[in-house]
Protein backbone atom coordinates (compact mmCIF):
# COMPACT_ATOMS: atom_id res chain seq x y z
CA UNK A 1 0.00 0.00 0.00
CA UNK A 2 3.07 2.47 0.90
CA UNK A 3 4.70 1.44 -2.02
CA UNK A 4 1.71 2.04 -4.21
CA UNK A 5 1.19 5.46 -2.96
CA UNK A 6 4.91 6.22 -3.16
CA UNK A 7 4.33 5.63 -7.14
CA UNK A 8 1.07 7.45 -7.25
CA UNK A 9 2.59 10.58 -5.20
CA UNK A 10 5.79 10.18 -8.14
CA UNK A 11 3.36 10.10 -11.05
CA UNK A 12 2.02 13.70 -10.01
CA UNK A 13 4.74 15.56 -9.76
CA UNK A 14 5.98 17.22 -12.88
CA UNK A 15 8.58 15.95 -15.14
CA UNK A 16 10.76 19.02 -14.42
CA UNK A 17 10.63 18.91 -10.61
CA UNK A 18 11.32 15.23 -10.98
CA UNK A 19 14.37 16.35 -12.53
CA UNK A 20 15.97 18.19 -10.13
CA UNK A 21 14.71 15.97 -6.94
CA UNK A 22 12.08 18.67 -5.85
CA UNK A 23 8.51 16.61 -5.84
CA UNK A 24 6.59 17.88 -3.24
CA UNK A 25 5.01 16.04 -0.89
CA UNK A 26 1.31 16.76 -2.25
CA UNK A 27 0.60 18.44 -5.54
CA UNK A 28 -1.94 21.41 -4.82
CA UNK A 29 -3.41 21.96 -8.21
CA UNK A 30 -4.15 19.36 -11.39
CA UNK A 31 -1.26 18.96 -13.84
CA UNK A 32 -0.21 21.08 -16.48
CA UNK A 33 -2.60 23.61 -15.60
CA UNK A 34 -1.89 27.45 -15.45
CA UNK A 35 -2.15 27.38 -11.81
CA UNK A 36 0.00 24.73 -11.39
CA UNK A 37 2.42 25.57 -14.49
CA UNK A 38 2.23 29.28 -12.46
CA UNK A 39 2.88 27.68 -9.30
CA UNK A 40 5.84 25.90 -10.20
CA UNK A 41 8.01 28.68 -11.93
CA UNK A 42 7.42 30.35 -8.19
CA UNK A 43 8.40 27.68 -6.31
CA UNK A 44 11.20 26.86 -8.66
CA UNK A 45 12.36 30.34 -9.44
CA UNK A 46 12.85 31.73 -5.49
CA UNK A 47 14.74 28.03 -4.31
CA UNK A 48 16.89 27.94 -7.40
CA UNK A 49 17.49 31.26 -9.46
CA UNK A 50 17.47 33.44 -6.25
CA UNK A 51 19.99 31.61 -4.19
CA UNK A 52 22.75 32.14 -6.64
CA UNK A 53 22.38 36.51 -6.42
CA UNK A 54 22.34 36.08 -2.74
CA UNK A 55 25.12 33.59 -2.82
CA UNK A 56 26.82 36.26 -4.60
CA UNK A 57 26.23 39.32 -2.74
CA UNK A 58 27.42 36.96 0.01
CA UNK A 59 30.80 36.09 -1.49
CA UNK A 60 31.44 39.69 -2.59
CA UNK A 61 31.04 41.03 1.02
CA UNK A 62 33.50 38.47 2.17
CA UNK A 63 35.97 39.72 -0.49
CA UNK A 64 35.26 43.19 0.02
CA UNK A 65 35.31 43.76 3.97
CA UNK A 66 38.61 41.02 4.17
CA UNK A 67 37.64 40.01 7.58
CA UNK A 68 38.86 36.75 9.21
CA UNK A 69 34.97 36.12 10.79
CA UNK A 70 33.66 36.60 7.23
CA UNK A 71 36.20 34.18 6.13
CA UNK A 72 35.50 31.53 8.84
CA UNK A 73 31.69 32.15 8.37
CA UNK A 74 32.30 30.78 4.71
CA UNK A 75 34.72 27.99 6.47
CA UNK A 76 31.66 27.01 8.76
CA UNK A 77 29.53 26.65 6.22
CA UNK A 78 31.74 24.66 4.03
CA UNK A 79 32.26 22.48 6.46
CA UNK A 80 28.46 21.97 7.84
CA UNK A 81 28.21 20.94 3.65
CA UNK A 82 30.97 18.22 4.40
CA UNK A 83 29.25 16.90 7.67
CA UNK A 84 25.63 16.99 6.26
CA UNK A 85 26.78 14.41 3.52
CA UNK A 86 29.09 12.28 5.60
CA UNK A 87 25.85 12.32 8.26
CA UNK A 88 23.97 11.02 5.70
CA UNK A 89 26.28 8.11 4.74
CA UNK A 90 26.85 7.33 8.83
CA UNK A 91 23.07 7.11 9.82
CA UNK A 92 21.21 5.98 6.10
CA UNK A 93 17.73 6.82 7.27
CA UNK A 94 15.15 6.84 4.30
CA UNK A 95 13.21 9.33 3.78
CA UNK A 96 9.38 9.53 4.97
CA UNK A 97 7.20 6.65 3.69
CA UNK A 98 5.18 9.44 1.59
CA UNK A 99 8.22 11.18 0.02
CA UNK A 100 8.77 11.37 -3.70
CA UNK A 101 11.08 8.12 -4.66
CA UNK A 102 12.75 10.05 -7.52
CA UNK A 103 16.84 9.80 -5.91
CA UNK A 104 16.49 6.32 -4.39
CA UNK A 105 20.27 6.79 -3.09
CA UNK A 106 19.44 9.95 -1.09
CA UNK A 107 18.75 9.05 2.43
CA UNK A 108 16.38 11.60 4.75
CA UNK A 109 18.26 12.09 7.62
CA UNK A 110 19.70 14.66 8.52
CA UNK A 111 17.64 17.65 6.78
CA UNK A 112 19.98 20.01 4.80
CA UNK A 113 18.48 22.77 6.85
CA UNK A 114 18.73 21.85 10.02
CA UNK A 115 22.56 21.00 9.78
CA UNK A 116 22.75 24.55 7.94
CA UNK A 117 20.93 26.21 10.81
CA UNK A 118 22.58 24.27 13.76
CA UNK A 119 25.79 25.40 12.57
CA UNK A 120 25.05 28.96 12.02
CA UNK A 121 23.43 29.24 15.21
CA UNK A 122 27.22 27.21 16.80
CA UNK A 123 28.94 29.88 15.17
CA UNK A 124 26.79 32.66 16.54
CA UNK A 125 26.55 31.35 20.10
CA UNK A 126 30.63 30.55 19.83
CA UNK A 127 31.20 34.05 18.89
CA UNK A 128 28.60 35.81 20.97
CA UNK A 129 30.48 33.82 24.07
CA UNK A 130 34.63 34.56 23.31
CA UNK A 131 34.38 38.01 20.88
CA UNK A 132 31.63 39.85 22.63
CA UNK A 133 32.51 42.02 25.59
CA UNK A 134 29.31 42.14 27.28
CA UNK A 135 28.36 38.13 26.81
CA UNK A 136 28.20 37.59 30.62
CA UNK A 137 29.89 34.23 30.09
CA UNK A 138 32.69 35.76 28.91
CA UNK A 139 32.83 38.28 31.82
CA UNK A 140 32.64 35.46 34.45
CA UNK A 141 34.91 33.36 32.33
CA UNK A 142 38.00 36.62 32.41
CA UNK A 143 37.19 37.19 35.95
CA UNK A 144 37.33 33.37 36.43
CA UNK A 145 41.02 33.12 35.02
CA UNK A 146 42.40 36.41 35.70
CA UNK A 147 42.86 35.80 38.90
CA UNK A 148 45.10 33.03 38.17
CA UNK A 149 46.67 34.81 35.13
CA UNK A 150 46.60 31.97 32.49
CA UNK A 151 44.07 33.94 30.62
């Protein structure tokens, strides 16, 4: 029965969405109508075509301001790319039984934006705690080890 919805829920999505692993999870309008013809250019045009300006914009601000946090920003995220694949390889959980079977070989766990987010929020937290001056760990933390002057 999974199985047979799994194909049914594949059969729906569009040929170009099937393309580039994006079948939603349930098709709101008929196929190849305007709405859904509509629809799809949205959906496609702000996760696609918009990330690459941004991307951009991003890379140039790096290059421009030459800062070392800038720089390690780009590192994090780098990185967070490296660990979200390796993740996937370590724990091989498939994805929900109602997904879109398009990319057999893709496993669901864990979420692209989730490992994106939890290491932009360990980078923030990191750098709110030892480059802030008023982070009141960091206040305890110099009061904490200037007494014994290792810090």
């Amino acid at each position: 029965m999974i199985e047979q919805t799994q194909t049914l829920q594949c059969l729906k999505c569009s040929q170009f969405l099937l393309q580039i692993y994006a079948c939603p999870k349930n098709p709101i309008f008929d196929q190849n109508t305007l709405a859904e013809n509509i629809y799809e250019l949205l959906m496609v045009s702000s996760s696609v075509i918009f990330g690459y300006p941004f991307g951009a914009i991003c890379v140039l601000m790096i290059i421009y301001y030459r800062s070392i946090r800038r720089w390690l920003i780009g590192f994090v995220c780098l990185f967070q790319q490296v660990a979200f694949e390796y993740l996937k390889v370590v724990f091989q959980q498939q994805r929900p039984a109602m997904a879109c079977k398009a990319k057999v070989s893709n496993y669901g766990m864990p979420s692209g934006h989730c490992t994106f987010i939890f290491a932009l929020l360990t980078w923030y937290v990191l750098e709110l705690i030892l480059l802030d001056k008023n982070c009141t760990f960091r206040q305890i933390f110099e009061k904490q080890y200037k007494k014994t002057n290792v810090y």
